[in-house]
C-alpha atoms as a PDB file:
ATOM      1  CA  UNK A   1      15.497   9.353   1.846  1.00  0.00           C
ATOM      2  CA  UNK A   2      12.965  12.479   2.770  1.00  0.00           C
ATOM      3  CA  UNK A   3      10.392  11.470   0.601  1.00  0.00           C
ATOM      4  CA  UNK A   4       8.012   8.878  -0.157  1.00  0.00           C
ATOM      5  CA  UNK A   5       7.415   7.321  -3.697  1.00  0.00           C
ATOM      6  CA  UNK A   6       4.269   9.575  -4.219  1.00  0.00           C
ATOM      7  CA  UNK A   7       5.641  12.817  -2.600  1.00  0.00           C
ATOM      8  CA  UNK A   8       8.775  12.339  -5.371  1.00  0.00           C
ATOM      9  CA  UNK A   9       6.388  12.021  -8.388  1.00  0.00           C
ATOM     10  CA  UNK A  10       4.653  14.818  -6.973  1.00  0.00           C
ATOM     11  CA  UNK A  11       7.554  17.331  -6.248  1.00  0.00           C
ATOM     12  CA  UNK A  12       9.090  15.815  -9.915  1.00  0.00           C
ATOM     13  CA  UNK A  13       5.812  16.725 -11.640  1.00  0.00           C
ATOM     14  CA  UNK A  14       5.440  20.041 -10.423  1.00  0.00           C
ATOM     15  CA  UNK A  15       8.958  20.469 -11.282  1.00  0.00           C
ATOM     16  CA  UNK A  16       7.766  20.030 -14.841  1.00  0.00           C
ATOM     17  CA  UNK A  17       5.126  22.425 -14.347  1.00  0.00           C
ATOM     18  CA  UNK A  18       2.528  19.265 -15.314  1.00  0.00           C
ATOM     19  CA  UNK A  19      -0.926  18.818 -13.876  1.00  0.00           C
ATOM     20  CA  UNK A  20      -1.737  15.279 -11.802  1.00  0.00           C
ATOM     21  CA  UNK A  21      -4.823  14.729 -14.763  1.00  0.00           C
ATOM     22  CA  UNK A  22      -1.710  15.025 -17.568  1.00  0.00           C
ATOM     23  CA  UNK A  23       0.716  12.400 -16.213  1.00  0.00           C
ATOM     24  CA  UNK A  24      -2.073   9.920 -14.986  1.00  0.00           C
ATOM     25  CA  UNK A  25      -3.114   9.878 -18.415  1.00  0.00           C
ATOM     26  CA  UNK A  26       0.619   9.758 -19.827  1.00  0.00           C
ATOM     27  CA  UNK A  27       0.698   6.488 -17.737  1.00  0.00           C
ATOM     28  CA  UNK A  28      -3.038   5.188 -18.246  1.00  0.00           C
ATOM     29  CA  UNK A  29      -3.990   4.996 -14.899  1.00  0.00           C
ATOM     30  CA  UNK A  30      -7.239   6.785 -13.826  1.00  0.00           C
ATOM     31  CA  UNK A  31      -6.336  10.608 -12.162  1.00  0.00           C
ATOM     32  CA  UNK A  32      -7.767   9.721  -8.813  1.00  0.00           C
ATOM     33  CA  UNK A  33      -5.392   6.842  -8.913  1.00  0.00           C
ATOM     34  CA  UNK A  34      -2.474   8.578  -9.188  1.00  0.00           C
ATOM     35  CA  UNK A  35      -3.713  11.053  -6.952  1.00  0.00           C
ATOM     36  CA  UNK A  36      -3.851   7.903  -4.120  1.00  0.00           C
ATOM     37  CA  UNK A  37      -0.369   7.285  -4.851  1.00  0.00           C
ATOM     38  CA  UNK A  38       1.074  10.850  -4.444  1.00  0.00           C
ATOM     39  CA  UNK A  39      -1.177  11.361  -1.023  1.00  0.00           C
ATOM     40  CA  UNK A  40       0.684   7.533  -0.190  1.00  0.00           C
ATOM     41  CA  UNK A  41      -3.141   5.525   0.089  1.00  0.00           C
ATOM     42  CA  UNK A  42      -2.044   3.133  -2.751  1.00  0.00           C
ATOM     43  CA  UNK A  43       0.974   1.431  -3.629  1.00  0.00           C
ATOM     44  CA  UNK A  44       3.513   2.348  -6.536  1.00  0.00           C
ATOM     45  CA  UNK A  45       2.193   1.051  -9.459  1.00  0.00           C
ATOM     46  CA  UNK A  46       4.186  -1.901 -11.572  1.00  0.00           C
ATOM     47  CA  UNK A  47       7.494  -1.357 -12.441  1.00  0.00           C
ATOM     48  CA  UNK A  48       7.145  -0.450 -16.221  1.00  0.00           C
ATOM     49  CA  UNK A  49       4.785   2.039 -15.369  1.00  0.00           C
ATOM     50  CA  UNK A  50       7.872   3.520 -12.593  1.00  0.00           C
ATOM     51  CA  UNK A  51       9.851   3.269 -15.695  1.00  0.00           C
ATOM     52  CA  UNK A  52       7.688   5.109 -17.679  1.00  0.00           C
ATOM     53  CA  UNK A  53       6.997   8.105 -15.145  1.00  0.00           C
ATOM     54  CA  UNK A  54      10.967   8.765 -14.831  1.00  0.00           C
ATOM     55  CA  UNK A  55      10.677   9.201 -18.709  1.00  0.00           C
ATOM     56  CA  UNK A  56       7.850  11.538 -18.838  1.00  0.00           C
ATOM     57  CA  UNK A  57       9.265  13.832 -16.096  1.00  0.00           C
ATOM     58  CA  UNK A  58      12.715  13.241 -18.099  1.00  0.00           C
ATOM     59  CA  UNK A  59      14.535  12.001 -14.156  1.00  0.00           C
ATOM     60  CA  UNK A  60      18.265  11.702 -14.211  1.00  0.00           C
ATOM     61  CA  UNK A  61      19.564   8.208 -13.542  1.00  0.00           C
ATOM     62  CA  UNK A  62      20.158   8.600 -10.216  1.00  0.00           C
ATOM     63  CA  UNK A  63      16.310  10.110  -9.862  1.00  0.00           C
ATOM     64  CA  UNK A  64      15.044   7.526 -11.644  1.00  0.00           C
ATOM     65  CA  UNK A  65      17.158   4.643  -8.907  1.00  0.00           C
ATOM     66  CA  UNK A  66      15.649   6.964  -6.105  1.00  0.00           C
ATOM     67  CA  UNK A  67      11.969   6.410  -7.877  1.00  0.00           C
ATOM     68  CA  UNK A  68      12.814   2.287  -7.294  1.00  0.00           C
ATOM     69  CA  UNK A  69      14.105   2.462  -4.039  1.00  0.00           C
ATOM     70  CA  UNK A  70      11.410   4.766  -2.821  1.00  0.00           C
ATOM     71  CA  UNK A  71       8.785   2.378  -4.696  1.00  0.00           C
ATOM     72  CA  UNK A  72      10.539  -0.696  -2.735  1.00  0.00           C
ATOM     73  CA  UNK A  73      10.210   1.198   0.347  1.00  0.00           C
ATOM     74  CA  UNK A  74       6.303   1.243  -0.067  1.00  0.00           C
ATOM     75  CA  UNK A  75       6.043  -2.241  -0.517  1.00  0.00           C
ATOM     76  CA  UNK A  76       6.904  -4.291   1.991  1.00  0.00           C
ATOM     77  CA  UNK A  77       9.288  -7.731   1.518  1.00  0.00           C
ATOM     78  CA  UNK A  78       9.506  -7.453  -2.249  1.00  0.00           C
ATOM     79  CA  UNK A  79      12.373  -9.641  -1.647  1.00  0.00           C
ATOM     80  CA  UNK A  80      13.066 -11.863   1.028  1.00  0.00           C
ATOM     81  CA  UNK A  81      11.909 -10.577   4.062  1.00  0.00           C
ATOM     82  CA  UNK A  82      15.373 -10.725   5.521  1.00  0.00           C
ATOM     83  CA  UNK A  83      17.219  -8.546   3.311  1.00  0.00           C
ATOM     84  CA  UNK A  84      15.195  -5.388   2.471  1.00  0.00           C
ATOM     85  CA  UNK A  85      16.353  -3.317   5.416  1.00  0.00           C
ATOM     86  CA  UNK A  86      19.656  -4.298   4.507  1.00  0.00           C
ATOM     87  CA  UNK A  87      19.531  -3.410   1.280  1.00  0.00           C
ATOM     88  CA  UNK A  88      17.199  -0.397   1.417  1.00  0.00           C
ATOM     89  CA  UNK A  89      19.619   1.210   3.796  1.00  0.00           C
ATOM     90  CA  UNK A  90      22.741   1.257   2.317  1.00  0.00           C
ATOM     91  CA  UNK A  91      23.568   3.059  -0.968  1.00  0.00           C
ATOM     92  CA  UNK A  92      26.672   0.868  -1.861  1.00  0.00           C
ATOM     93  CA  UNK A  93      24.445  -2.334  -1.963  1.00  0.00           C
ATOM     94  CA  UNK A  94      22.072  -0.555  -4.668  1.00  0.00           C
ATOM     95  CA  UNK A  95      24.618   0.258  -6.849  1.00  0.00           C
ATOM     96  CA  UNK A  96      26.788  -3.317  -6.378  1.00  0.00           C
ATOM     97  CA  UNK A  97      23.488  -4.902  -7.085  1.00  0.00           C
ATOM     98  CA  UNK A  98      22.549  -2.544 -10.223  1.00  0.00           C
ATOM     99  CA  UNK A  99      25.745  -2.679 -11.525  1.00  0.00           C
ATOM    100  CA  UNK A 100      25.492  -6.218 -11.581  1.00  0.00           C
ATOM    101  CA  UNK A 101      22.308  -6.717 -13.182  1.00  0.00           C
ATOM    102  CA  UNK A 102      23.544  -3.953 -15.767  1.00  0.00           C
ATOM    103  CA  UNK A 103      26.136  -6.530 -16.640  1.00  0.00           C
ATOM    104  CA  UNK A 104      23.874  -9.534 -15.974  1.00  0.00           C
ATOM    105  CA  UNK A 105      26.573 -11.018 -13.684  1.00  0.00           C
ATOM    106  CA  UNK A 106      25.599 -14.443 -12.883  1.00  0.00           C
ATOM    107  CA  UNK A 107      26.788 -17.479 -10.656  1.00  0.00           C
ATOM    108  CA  UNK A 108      30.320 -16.997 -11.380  1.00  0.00           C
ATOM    109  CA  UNK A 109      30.623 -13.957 -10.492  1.00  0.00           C
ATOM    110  CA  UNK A 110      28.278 -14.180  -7.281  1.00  0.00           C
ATOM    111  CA  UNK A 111      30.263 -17.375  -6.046  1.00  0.00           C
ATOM    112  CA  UNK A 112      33.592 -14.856  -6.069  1.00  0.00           C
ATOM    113  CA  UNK A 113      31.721 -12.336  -4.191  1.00  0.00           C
ATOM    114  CA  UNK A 114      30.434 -14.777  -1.426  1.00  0.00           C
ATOM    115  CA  UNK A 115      34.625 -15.761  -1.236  1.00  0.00           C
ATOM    116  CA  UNK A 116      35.829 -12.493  -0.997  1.00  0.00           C
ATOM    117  CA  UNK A 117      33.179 -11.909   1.398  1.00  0.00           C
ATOM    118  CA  UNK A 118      33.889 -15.309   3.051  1.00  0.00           C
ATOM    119  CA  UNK A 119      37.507 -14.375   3.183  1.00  0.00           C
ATOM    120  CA  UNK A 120      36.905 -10.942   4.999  1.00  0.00           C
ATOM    121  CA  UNK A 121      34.772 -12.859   7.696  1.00  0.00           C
ATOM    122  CA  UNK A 122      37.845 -15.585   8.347  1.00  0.00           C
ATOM    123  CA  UNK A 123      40.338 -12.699   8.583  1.00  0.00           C
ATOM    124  CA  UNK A 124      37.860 -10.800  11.577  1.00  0.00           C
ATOM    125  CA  UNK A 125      37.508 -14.107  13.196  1.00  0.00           C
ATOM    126  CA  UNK A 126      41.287 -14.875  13.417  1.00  0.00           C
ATOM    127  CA  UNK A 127      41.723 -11.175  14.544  1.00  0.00           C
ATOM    128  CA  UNK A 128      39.347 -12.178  16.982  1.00  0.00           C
ATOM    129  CA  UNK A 129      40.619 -14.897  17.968  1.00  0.00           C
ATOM    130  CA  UNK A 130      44.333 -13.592  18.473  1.00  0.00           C
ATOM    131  CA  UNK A 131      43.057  -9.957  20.467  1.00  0.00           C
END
């Protein structure tokens, strides 16, 4: 991704032809705010407020997942430490993981991922193992 979260809502709401003062006040935030946040000094704000700008500047879906993943990018381990590189830098593993909240997959469905998964690591081991 080429931008940051504030340089998006920036390029987005010039797009629209709207003024910083306008959308800070769409959101209720303060305009010097959401001025920190475009020039990067402050973090994203929460995520209903995220929601709420992809409204106002009317974002496709696909703007509105880069608007999440560029807000996860500013904030450091807003998951377990371990995995946001991981998932921050591959586009597949977004979309597996929004698609399955969008159909609020739960255990059962994880547990047949992890043996697929499980599965696919066997078969490279035994290919591994007989090279």
């Amino acid at each position: 991704m080429d931008y940051t979260f504030g340089q998006f809502v920036e390029l987005k709401r010039k797009e629209k032809e709207m003024n910083l003062r306008k959308l800070a006040e769409l959101i209720k935030i303060a305009p010097a705010y959401m001025s920190d946040i475009e020039k990067g000094n402050r973090y994203p704000p929460d995520k209903d407020k995220i929601a709420n700008i992809a409204e106002i500047l009317e974002l496709s879906p696909e703007e509105t997942n880069t608007l999440f993943d560029l807000a996860a990018m500013a904030k450091k381990h807003t998951v377990s430490p371990d995995l946001p590189d991981y998932i921050m830098g591959n586009d597949t593993i977004r979309a597996a993981l929004r698609k399955a909240r969008d159909i609020n997959a739960g255990d059962e469905e994880w547990k047949k991922v992890i043996e697929m998964l499980e599965a696919k690591e066997k078969e490279k081991e035994n290919e591994k193992g007989g090279s």
